[in-house]
N, C-alpha and C. Protein backbone atom coordinates (compact mmCIF):
# COMPACT_ATOMS: atom_id res chain seq x y z
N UNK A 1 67.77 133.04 75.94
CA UNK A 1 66.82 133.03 77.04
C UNK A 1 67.42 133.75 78.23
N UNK A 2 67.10 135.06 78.32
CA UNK A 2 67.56 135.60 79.65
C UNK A 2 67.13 134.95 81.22
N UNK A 3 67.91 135.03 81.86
CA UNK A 3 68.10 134.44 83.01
C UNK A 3 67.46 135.51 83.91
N UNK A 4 66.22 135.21 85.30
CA UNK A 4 65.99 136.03 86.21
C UNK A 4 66.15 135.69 87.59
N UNK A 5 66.44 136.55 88.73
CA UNK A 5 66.59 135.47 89.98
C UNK A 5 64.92 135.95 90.27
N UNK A 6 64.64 134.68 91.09
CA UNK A 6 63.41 134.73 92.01
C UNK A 6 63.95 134.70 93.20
N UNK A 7 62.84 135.23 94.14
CA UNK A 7 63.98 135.57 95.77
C UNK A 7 62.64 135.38 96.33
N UNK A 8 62.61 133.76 97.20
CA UNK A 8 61.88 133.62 98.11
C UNK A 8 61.46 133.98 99.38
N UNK A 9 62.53 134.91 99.80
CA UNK A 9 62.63 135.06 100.95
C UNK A 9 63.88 134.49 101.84
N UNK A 10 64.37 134.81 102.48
CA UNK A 10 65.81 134.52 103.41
C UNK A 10 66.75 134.41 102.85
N UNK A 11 67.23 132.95 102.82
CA UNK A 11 68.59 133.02 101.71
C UNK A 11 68.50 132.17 100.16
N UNK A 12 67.17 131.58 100.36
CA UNK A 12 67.08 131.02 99.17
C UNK A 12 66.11 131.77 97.89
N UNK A 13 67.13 131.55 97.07
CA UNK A 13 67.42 131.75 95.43
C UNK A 13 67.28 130.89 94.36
N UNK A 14 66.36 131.62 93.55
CA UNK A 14 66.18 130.43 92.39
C UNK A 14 66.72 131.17 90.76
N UNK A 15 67.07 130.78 90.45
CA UNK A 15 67.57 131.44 89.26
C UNK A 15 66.98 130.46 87.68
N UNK A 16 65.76 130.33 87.41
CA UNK A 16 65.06 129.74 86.41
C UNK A 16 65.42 130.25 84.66
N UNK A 17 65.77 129.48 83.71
CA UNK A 17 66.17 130.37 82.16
C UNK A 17 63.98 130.83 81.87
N UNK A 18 63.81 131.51 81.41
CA UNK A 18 63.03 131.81 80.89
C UNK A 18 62.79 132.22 79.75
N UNK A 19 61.83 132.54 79.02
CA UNK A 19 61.98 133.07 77.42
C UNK A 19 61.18 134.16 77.84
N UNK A 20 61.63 135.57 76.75
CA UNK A 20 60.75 136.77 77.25
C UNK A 20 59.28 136.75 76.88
N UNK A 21 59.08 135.67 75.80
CA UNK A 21 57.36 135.91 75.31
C UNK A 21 56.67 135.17 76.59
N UNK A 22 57.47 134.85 77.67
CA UNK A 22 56.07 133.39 78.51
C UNK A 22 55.68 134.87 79.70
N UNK A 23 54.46 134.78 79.32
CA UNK A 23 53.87 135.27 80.76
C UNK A 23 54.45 134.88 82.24
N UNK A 24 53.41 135.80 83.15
CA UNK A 24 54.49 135.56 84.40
C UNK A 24 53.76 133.82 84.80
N UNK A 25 52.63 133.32 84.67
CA UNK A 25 51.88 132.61 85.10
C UNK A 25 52.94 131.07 84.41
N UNK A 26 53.43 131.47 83.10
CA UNK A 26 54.47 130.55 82.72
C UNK A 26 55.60 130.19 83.11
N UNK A 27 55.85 131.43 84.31
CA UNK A 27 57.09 131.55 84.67
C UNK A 27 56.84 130.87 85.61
N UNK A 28 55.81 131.35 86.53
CA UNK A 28 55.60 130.50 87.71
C UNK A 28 55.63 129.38 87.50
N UNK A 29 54.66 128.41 86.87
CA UNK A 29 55.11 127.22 86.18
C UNK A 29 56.35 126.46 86.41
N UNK A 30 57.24 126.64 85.80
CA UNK A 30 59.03 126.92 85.34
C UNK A 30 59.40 126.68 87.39
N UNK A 31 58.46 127.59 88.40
CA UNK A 31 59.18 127.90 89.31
C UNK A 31 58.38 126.41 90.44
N UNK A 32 57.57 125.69 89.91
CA UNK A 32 56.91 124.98 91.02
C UNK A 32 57.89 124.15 90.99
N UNK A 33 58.35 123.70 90.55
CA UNK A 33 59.43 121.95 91.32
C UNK A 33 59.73 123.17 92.15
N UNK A 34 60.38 124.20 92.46
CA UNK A 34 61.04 124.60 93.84
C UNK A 34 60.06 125.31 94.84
N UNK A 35 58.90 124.87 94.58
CA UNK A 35 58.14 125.81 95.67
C UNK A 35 56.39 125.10 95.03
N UNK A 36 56.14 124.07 95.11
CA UNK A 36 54.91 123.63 94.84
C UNK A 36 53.46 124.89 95.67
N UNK A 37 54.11 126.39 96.31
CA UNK A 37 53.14 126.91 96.82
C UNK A 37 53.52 128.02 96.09
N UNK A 38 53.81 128.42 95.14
CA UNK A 38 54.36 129.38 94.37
C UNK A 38 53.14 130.34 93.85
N UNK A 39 51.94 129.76 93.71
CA UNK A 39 50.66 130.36 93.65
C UNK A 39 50.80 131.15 95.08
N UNK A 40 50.80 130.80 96.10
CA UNK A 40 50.41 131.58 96.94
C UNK A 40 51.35 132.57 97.35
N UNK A 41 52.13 133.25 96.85
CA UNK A 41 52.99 134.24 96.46
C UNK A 41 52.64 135.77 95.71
N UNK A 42 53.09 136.89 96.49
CA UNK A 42 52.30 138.08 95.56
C UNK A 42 54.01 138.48 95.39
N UNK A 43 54.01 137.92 93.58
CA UNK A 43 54.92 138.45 92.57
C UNK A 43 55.57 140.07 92.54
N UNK A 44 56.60 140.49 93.17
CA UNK A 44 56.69 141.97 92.50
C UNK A 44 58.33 142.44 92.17
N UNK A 45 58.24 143.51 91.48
CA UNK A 45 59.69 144.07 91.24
C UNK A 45 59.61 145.08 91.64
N UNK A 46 60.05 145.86 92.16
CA UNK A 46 60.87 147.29 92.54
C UNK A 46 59.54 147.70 93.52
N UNK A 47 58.69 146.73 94.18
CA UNK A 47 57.88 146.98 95.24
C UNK A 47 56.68 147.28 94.64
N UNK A 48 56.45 146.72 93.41
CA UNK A 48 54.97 147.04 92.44
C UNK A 48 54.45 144.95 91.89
N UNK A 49 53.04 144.84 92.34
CA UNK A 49 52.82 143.88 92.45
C UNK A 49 52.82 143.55 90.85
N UNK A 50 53.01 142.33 89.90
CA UNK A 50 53.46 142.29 89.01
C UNK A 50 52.08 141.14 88.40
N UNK A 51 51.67 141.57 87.35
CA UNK A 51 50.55 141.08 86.27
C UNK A 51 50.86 139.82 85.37
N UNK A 52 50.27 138.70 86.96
CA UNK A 52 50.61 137.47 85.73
C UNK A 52 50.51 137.05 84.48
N UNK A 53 49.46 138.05 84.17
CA UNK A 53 49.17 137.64 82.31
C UNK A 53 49.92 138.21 81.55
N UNK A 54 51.12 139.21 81.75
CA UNK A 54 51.95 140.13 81.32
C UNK A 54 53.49 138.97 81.24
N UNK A 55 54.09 139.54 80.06
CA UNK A 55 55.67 139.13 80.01
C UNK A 55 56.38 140.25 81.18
N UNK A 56 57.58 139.35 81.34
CA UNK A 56 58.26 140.48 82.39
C UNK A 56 58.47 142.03 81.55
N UNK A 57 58.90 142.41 80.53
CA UNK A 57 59.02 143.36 79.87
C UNK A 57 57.75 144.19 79.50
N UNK A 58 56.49 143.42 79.61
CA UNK A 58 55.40 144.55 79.94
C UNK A 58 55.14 144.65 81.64
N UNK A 59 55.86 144.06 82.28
CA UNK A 59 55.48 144.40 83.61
C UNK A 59 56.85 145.46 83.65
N UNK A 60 57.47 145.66 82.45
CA UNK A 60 58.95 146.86 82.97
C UNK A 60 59.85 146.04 83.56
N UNK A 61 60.00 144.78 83.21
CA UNK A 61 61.23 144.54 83.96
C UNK A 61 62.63 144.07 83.06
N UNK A 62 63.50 145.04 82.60
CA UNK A 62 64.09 145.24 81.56
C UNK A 62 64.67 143.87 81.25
N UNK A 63 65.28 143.31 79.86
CA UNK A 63 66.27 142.48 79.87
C UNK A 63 67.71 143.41 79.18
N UNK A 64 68.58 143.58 79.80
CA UNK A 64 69.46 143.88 79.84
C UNK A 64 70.71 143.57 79.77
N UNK A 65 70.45 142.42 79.05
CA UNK A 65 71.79 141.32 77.89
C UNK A 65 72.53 142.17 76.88
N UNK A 66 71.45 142.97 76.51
CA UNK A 66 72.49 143.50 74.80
C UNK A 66 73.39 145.11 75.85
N UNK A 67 72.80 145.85 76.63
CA UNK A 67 73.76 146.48 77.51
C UNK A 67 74.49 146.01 77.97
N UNK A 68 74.76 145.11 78.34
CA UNK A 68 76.51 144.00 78.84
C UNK A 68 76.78 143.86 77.88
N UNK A 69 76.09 143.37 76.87
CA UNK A 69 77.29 143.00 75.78
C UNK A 69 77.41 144.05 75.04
N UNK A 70 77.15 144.91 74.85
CA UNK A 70 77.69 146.34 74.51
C UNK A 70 78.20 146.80 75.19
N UNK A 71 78.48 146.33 76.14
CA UNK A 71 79.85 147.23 77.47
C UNK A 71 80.57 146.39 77.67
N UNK A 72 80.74 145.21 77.37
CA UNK A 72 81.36 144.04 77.30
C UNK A 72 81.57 142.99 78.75
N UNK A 73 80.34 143.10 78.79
CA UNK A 73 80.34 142.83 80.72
C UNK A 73 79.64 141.43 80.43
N UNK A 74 79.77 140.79 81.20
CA UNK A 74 79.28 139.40 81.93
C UNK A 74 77.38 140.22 82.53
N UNK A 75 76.52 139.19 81.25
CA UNK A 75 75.29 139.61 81.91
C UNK A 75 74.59 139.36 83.07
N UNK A 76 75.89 137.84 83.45
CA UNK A 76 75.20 137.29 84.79
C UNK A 76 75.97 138.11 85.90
N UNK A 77 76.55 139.31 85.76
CA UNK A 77 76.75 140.15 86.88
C UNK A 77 75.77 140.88 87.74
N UNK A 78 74.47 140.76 87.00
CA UNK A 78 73.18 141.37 87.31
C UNK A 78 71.82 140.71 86.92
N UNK A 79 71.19 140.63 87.82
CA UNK A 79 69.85 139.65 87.10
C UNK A 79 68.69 140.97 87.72
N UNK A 80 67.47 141.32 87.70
CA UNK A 80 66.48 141.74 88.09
C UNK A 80 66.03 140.89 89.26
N UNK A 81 65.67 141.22 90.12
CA UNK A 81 65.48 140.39 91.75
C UNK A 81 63.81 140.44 91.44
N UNK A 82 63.07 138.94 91.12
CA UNK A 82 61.67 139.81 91.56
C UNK A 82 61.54 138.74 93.18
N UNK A 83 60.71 139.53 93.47
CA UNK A 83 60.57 138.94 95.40
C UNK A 83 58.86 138.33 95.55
N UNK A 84 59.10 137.20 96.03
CA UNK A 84 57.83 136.56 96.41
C UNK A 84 57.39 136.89 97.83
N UNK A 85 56.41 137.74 97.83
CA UNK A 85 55.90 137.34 99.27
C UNK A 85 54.93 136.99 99.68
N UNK A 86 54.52 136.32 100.83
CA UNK A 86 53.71 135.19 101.01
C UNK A 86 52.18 135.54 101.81
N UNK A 87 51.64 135.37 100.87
CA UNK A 87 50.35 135.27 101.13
C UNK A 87 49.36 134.72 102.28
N UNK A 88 49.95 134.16 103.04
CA UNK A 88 49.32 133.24 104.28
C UNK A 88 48.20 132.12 103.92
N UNK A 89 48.47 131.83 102.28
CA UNK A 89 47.65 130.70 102.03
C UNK A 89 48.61 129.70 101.55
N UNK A 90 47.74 128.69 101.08
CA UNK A 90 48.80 127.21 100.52
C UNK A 90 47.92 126.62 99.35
N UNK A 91 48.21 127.62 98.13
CA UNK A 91 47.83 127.43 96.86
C UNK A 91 48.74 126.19 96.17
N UNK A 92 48.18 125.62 95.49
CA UNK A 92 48.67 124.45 94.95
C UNK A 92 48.39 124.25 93.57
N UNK A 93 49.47 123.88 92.48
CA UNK A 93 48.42 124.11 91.26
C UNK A 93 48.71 122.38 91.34
């Protein structure tokens, strides 16, 4: 189960295990004990808003475990950052 950070904003960090088949909407899921407003968040990576019905790997967001371990690196030297930003509502699931 590759590991991704979520980045709320300022200094807090969530780092959730995920599996690559769960959609992002599963992921979110996974992410409410730390943010019960996690709906009201627009999901993105590399500044492209990201398709909750999509796995991270059809939204392009690589997993990049078997490149560390083919270079023999520690995979948790690098995670994919996706960034929440906030919507000005207070979605609740």
């Amino acid at each position: 189960a590759p590991r991704r950070a979520l980045c709320t904003g300022g200094s807090a960090v969530r780092t959730p295990r995920v599996c690559a088949e769960e959609s992002m909407w599963e992921i979110l899921r996974c992410y409410l004990p730390h943010n019960a407003h996690a709906a009201s968040y627009t999901w993105k990576y590399k500044g492209v808003n990201l398709d909750m019905d999509k796995t991270l790997e059809q939204n392009k967001i690589p997993d990049e475990d078997a490149e560390f371990y083919r270079l023999n690196l520690d995979a948790n030297l690098y995670m994919p950052g996706i960034l929440l930003y906030f919507n000005d509502d207070l979605t609740e699931f």
